[in-house]
C-alpha atoms as a PDB file:
ATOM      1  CA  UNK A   1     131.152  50.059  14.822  1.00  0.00           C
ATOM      2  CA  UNK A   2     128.455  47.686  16.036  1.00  0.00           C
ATOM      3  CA  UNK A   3     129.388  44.744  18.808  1.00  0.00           C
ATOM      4  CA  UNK A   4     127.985  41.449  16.716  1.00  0.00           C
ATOM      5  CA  UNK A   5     129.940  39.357  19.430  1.00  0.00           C
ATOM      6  CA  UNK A   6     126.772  38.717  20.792  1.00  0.00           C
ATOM      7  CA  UNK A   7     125.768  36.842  18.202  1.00  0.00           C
ATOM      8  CA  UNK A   8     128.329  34.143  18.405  1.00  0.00           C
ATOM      9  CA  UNK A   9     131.042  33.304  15.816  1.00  0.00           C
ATOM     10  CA  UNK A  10     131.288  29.821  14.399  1.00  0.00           C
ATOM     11  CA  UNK A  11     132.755  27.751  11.865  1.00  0.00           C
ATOM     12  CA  UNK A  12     130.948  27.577   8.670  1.00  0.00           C
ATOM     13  CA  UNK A  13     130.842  24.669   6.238  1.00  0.00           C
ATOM     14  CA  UNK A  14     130.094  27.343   3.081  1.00  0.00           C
ATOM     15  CA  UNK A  15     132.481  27.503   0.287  1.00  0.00           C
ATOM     16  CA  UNK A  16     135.496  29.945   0.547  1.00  0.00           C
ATOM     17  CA  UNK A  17     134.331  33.266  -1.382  1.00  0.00           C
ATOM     18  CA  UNK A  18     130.162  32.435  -1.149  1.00  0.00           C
ATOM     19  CA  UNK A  19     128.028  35.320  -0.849  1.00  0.00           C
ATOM     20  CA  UNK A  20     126.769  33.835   2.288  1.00  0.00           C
ATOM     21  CA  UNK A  21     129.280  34.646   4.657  1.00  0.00           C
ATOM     22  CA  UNK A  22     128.734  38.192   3.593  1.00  0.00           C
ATOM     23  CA  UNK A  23     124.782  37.616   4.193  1.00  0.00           C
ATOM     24  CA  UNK A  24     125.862  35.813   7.799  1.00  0.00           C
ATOM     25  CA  UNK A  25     127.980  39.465   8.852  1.00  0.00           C
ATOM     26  CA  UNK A  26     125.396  41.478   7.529  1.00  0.00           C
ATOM     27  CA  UNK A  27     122.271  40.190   9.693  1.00  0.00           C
ATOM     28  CA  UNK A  28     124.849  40.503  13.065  1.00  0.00           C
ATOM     29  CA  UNK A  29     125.192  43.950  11.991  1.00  0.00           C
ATOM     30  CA  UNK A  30     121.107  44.694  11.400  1.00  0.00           C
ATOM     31  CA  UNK A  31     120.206  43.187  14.659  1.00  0.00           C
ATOM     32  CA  UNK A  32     123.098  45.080  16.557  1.00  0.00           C
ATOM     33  CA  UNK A  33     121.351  48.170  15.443  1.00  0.00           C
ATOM     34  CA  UNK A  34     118.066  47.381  16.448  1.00  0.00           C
ATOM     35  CA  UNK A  35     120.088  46.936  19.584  1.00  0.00           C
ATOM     36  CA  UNK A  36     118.454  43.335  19.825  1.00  0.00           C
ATOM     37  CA  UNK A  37     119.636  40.690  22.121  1.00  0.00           C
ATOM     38  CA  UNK A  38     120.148  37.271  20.984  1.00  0.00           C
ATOM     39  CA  UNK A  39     117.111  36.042  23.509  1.00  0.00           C
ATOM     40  CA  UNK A  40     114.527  37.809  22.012  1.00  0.00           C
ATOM     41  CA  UNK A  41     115.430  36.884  18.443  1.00  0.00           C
ATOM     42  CA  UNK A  42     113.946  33.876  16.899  1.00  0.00           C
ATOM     43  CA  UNK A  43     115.561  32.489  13.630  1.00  0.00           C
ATOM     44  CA  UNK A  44     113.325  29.767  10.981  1.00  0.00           C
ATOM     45  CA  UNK A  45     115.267  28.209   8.018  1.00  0.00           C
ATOM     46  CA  UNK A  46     114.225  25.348   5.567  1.00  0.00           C
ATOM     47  CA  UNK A  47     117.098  23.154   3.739  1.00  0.00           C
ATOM     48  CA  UNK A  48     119.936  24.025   1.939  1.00  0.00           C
ATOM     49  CA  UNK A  49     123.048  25.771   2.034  1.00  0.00           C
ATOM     50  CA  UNK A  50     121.476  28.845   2.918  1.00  0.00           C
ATOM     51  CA  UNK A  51     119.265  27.363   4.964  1.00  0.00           C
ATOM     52  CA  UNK A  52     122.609  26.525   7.565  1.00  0.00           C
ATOM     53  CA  UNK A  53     122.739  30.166   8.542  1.00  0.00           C
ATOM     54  CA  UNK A  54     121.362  29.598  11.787  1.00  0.00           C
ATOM     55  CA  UNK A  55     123.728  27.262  12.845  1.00  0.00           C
ATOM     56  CA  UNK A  56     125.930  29.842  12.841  1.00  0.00           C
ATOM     57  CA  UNK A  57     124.076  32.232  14.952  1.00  0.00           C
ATOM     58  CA  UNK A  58     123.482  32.312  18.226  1.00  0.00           C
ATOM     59  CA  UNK A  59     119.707  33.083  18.673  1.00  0.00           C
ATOM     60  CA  UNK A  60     116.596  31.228  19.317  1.00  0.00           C
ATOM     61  CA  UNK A  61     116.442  29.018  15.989  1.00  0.00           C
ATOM     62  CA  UNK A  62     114.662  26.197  14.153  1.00  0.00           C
ATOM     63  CA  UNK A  63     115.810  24.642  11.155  1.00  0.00           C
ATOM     64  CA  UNK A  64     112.467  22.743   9.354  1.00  0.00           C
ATOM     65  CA  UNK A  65     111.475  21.356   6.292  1.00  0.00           C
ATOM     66  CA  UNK A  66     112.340  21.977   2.888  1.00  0.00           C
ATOM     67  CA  UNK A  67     110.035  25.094   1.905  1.00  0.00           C
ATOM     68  CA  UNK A  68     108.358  25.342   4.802  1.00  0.00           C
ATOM     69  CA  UNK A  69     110.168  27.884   6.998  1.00  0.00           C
ATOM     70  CA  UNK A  70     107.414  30.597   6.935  1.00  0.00           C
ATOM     71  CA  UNK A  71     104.183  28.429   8.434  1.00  0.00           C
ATOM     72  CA  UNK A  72     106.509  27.793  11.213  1.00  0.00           C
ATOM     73  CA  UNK A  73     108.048  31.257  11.470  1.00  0.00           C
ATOM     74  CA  UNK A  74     104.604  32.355  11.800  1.00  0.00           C
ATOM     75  CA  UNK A  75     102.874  30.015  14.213  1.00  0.00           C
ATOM     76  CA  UNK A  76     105.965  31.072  16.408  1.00  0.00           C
ATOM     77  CA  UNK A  77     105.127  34.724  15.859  1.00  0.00           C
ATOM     78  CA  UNK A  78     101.038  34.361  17.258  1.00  0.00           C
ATOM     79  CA  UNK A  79     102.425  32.353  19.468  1.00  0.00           C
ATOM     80  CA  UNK A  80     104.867  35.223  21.160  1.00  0.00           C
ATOM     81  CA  UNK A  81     104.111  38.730  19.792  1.00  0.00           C
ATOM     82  CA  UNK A  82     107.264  39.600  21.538  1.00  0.00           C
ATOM     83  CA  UNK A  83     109.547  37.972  19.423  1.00  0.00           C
ATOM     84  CA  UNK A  84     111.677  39.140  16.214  1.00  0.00           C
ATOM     85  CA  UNK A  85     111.071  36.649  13.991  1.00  0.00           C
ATOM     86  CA  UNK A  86     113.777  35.789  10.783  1.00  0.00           C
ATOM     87  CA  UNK A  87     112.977  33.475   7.980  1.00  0.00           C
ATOM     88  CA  UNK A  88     116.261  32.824   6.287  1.00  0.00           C
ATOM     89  CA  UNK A  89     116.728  30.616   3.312  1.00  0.00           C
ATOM     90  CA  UNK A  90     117.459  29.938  -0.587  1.00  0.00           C
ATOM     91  CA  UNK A  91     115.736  30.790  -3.594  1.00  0.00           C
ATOM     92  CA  UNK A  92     114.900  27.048  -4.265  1.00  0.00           C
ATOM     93  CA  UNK A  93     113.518  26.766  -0.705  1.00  0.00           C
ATOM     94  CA  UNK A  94     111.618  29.668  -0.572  1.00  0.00           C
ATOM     95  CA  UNK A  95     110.292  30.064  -4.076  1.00  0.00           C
ATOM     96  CA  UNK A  96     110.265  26.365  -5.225  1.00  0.00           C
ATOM     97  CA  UNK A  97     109.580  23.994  -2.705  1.00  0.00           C
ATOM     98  CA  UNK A  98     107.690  27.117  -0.376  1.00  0.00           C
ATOM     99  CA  UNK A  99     106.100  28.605  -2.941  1.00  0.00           C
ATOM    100  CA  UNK A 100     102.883  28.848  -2.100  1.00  0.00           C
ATOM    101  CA  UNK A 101     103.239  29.577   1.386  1.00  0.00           C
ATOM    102  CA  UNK A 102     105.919  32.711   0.183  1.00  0.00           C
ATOM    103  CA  UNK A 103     102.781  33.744  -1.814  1.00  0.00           C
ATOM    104  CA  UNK A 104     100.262  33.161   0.796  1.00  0.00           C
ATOM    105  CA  UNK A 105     102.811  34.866   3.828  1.00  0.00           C
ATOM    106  CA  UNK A 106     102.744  37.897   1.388  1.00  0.00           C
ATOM    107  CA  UNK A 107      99.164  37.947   1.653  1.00  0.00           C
ATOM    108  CA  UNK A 108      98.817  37.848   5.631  1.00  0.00           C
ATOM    109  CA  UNK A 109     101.798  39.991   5.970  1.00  0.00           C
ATOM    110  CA  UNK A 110     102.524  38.536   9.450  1.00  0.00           C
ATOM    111  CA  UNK A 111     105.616  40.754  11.492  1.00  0.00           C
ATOM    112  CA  UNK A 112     108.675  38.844  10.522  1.00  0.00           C
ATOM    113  CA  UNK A 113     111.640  40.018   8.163  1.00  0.00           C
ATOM    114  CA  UNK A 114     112.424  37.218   5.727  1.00  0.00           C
ATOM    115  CA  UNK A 115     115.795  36.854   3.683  1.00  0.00           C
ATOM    116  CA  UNK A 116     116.441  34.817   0.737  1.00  0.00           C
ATOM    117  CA  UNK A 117     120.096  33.770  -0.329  1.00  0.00           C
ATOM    118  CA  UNK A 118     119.444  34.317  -4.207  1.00  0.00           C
ATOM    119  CA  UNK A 119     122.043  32.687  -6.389  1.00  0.00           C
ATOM    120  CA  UNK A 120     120.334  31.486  -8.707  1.00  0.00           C
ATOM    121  CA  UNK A 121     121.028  27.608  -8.243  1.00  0.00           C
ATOM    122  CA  UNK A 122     120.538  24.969  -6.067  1.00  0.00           C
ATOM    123  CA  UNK A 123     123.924  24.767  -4.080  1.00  0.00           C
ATOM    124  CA  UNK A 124     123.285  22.258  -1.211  1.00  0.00           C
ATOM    125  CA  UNK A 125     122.045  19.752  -4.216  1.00  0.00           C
ATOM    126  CA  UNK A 126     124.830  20.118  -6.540  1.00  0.00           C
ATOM    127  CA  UNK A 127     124.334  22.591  -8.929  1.00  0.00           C
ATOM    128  CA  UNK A 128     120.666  22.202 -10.653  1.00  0.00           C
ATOM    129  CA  UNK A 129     118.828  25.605 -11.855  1.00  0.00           C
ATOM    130  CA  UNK A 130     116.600  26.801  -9.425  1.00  0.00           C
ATOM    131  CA  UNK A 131     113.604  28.968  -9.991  1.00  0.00           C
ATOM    132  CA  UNK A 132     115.409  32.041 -10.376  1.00  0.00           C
ATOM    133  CA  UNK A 133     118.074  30.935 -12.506  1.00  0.00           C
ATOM    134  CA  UNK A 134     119.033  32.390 -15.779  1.00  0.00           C
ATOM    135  CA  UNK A 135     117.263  31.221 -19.229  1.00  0.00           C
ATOM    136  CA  UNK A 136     119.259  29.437 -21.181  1.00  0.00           C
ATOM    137  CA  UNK A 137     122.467  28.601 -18.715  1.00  0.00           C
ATOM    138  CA  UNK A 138     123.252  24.944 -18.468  1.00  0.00           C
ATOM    139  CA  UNK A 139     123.289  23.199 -15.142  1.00  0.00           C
ATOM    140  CA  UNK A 140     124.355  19.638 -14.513  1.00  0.00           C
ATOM    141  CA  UNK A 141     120.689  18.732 -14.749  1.00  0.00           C
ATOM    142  CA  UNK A 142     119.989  21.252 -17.266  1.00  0.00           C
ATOM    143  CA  UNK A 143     122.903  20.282 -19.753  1.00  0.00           C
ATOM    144  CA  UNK A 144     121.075  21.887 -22.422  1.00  0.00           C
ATOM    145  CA  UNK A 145     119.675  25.110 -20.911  1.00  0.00           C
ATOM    146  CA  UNK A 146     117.395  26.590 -18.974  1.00  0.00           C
ATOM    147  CA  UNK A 147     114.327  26.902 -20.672  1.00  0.00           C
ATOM    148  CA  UNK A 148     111.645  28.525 -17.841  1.00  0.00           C
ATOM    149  CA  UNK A 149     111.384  31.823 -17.331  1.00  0.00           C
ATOM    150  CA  UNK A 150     113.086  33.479 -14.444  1.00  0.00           C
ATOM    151  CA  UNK A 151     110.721  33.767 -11.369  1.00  0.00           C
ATOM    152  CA  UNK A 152     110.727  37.295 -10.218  1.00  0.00           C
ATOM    153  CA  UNK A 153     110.180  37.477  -6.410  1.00  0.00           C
ATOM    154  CA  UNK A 154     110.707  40.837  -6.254  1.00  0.00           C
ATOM    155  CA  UNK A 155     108.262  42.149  -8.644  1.00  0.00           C
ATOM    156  CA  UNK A 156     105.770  38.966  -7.519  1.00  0.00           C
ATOM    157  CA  UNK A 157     106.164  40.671  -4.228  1.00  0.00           C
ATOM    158  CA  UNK A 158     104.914  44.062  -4.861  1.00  0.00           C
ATOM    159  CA  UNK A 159     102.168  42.639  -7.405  1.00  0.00           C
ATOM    160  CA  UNK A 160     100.556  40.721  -4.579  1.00  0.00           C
ATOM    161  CA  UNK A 161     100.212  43.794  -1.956  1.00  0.00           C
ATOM    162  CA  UNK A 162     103.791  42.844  -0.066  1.00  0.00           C
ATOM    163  CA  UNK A 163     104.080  45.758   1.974  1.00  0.00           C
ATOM    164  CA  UNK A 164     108.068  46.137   2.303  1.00  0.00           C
ATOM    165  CA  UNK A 165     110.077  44.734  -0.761  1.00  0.00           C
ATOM    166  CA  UNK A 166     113.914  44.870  -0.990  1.00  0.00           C
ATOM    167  CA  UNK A 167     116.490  43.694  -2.679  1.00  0.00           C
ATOM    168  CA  UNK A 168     120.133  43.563  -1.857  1.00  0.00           C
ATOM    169  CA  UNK A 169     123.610  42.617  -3.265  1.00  0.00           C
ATOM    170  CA  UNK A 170     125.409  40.529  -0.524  1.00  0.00           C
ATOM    171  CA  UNK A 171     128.981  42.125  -1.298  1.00  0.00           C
ATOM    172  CA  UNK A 172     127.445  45.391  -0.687  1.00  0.00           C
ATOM    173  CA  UNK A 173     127.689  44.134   3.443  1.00  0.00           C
ATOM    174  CA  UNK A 174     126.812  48.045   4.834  1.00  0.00           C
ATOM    175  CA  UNK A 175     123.939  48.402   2.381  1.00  0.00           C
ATOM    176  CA  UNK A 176     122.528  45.237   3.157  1.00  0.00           C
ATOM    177  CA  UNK A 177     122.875  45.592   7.024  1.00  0.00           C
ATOM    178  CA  UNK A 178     120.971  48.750   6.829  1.00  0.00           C
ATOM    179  CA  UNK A 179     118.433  47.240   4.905  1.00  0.00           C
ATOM    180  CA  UNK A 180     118.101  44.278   7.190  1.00  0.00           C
ATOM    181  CA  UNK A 181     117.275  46.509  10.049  1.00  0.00           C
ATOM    182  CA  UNK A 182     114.791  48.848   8.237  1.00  0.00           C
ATOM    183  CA  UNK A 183     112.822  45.420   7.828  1.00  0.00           C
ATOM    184  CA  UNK A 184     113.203  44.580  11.316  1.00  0.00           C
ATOM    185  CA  UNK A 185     112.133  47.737  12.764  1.00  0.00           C
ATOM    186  CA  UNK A 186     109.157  47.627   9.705  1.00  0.00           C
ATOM    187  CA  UNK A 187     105.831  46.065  11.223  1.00  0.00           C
ATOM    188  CA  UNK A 188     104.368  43.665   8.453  1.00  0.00           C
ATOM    189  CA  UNK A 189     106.390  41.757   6.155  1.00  0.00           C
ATOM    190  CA  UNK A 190     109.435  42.185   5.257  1.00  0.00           C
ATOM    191  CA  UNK A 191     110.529  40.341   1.836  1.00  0.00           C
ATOM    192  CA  UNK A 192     114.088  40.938   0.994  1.00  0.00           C
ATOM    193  CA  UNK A 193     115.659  39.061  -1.961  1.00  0.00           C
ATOM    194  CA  UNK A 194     119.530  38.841  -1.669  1.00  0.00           C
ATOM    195  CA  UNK A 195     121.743  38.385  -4.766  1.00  0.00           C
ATOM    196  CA  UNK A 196     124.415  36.567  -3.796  1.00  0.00           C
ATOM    197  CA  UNK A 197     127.175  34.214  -6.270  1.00  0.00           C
ATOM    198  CA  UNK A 198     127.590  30.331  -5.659  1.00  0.00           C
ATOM    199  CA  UNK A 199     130.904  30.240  -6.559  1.00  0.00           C
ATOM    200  CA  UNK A 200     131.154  26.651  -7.182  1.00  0.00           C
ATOM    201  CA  UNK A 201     128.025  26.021  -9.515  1.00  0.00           C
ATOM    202  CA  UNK A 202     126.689  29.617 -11.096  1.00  0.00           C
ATOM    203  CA  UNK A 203     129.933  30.397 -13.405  1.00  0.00           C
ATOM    204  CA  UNK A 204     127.126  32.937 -15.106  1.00  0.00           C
ATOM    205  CA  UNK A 205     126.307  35.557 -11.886  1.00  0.00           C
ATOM    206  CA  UNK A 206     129.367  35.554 -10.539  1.00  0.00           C
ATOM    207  CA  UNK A 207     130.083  37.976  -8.275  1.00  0.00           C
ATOM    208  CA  UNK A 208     131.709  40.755 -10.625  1.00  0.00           C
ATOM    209  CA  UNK A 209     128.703  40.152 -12.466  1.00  0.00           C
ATOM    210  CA  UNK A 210     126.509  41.199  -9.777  1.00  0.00           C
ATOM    211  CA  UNK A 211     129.308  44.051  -8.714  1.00  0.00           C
ATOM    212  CA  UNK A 212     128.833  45.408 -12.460  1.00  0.00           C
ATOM    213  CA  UNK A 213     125.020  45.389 -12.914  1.00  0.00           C
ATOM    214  CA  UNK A 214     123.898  46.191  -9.172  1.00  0.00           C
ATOM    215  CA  UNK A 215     123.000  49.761  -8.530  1.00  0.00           C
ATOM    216  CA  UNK A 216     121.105  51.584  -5.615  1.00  0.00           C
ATOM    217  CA  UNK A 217     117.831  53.205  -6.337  1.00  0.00           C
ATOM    218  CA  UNK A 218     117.950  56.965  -7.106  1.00  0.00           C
ATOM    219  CA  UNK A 219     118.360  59.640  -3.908  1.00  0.00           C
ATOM    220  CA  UNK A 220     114.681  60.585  -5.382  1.00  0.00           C
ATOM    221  CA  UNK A 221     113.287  57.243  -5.666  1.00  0.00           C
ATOM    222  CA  UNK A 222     109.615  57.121  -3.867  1.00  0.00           C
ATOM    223  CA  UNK A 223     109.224  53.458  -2.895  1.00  0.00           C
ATOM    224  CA  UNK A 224     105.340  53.884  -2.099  1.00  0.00           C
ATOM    225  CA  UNK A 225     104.537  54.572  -5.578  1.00  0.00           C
ATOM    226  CA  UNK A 226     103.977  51.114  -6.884  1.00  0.00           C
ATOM    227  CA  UNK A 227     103.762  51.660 -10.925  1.00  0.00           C
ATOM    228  CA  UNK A 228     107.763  53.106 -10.157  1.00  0.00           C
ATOM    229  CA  UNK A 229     108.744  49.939  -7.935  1.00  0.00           C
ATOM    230  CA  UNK A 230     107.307  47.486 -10.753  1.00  0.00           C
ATOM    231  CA  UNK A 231     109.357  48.931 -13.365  1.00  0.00           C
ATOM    232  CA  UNK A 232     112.739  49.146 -11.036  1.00  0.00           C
ATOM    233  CA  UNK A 233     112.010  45.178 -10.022  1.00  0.00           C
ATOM    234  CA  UNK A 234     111.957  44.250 -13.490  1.00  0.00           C
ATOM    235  CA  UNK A 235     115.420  45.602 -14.620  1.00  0.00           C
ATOM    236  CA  UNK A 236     117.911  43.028 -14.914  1.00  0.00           C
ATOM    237  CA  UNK A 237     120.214  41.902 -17.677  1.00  0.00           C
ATOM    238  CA  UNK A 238     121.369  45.392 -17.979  1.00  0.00           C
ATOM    239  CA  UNK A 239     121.126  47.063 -14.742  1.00  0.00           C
ATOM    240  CA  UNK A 240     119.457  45.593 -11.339  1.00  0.00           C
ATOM    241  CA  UNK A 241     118.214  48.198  -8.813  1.00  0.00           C
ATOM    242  CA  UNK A 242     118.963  47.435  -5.218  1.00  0.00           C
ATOM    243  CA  UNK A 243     117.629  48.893  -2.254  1.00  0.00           C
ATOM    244  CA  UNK A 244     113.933  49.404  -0.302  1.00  0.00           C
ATOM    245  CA  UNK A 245     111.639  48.701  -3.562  1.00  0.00           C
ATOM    246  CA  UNK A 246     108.338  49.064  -1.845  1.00  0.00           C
ATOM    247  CA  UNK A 247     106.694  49.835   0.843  1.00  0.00           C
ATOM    248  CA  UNK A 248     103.444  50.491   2.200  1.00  0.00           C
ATOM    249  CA  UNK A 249     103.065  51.625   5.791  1.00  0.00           C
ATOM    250  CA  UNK A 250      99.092  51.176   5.852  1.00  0.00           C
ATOM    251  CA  UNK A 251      98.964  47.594   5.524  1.00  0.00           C
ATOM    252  CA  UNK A 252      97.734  45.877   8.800  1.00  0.00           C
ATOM    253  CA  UNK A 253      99.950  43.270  10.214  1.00  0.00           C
ATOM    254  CA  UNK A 254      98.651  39.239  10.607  1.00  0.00           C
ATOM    255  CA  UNK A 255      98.837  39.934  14.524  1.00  0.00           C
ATOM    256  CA  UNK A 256      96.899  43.201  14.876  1.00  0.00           C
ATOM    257  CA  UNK A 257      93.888  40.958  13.387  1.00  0.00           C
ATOM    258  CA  UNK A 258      93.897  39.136  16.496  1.00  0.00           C
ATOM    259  CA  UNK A 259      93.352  39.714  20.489  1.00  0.00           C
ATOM    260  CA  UNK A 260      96.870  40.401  21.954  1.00  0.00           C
ATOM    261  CA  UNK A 261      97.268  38.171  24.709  1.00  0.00           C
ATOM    262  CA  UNK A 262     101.253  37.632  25.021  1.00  0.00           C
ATOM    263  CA  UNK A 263     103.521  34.719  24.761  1.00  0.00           C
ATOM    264  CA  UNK A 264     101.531  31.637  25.212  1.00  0.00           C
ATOM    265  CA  UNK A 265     103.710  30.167  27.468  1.00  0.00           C
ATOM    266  CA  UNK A 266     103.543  32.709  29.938  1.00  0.00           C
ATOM    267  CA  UNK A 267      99.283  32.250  30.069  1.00  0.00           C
ATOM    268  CA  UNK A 268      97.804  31.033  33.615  1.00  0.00           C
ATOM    269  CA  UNK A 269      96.546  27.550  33.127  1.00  0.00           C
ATOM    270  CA  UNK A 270      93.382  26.523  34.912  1.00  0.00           C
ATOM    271  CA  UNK A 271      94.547  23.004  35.929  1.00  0.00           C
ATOM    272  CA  UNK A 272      91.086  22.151  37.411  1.00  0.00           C
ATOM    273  CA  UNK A 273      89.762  23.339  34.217  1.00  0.00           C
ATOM    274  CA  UNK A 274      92.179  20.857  32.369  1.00  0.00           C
ATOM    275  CA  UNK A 275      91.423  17.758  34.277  1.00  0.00           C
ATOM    276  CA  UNK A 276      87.629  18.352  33.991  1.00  0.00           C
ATOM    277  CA  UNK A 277      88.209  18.538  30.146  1.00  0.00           C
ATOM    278  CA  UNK A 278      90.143  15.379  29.873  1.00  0.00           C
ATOM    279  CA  UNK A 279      88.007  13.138  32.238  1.00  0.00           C
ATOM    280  CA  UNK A 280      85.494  13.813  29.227  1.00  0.00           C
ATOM    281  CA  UNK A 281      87.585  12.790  26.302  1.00  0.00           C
END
């Protein structure tokens, strides 16, 4: 047993039986075993329901704007090599609203481990379909169906050179902890999509649904072999494969690009320097 008390225990405003307060016990558990205390972890989050986890956490947290979690997670990264950064937040804030930056953070592949509650609606808003919902479900915006197509993070992931790619099933609580702290401890990127139910607007993946088509990857699965983690990412409707996807342990991380200096904040100032500058503004 790990001791999460660290990391505080709070009240939640989540509906009884959402996959999030599975999510909530599962990162205590991952940054127990990286043996992390709460005052070197930093925590980003946009809006929405998923988006509250770090009120419930006691770390070093901010909680920004609707999509745009990451630019902020990784300003605070350059900023202070030193810290564990978490991005934590829905599938409408992280792959609608933050879209482009998820795709462009995939690209740098700055040191952070990033989570996304995945239930395939927009909870905090009432129940519209969100970029990963089903085709064809109705939603109270959607009376008639879902017509898009289903984004695929996972396999969007992998496609544009991610270099650690996960997904999860947030009843599976062990599993997920374990995969939580692989992405910690993994320097780059770590993008792990978490399948979660909203029990009080997505009557379609419910959780027995998810219990009934989740399955770990083989024993022999190789998840540096790309080709194999593309066709695992795009099982779904009959079987959905959980655990490490991909990973690639060559690609360079955003902050090895760059002159380590340390935490900003702990940089000698030249005041004389500063007054000089600012008597020629």
């Amino acid at each position: 047993m790990y001791d999460i008390s660290p990391y505080g225990e709070y009240e939640t405003t989540w509906c009884p039986g959402c996959g999030n307060h599975d999510i909530l016990l599962s990162v205590k558990q991952a940054l127990a075993i990286c043996s992390l205390p709460p005052e070197n972890v930093f925590m980003v989050s946009g809006i929405g329901q998923a988006a509250k986890a770090p009120h419930y956490l006691n770390l070093h947290v901010f909680n920004g704007l609707h999509g745009r979690a990451l630019p902020v997670a990784i300003g605070a990264k350059l900023a202070n090599p030193l810290l564990t950064v978490l991005v934590e937040s829905g599938d409408g804030c992280m792959y609608g609203e933050g879209g482009n930056h998820f795709l462009a953070a995939v690209r740098r592949n700055p040191d952070m481990t990033v989570l996304v509650h995945n239930n395939g609606i927009y909870g905090l808003t009432k129940g519209q379909a969100s970029p990963t919902s089903t085709a064809h479900i109705t939603s109270k915006a959607q009376p008639y169906g879902v017509t898009s197509t289903p984004f695929n993070p996972v396999s969007t992931a992998i496609v544009q050179g991610a270099s650690f790619v996960g997904r999860a099933f947030s009843g599976d609580t062990e599993g997920l902890a374990m995969l939580i702290a692989k992405g910690i401890q993994h320097k780059g990127m770590a993008i792990i999509d978490i399948l979660t139910p909203c029990v009080s607007f997505n009557k379609y993946n419910t959780f027995a649904w998810y219990k009934n088509h989740c399955r770990p990857v083989p024993p022999d699965y190789d998840p540096t072999n790309k080709a194999t983690a593309l066709a695992h990412a795009e099982h779904w409707e009959t079987q959905i494969f959980t655990g490490l996807l991909y990973y690639d342990a060559n690609k360079i991380p955003l902050e090895a690009h760059f002159p380590t200096v340390g935490p900003l904040g702990k940089q000698p100032v030249d005041m004389a320097a500063l007054r000089a500058i600012q008597k020629n503004w």
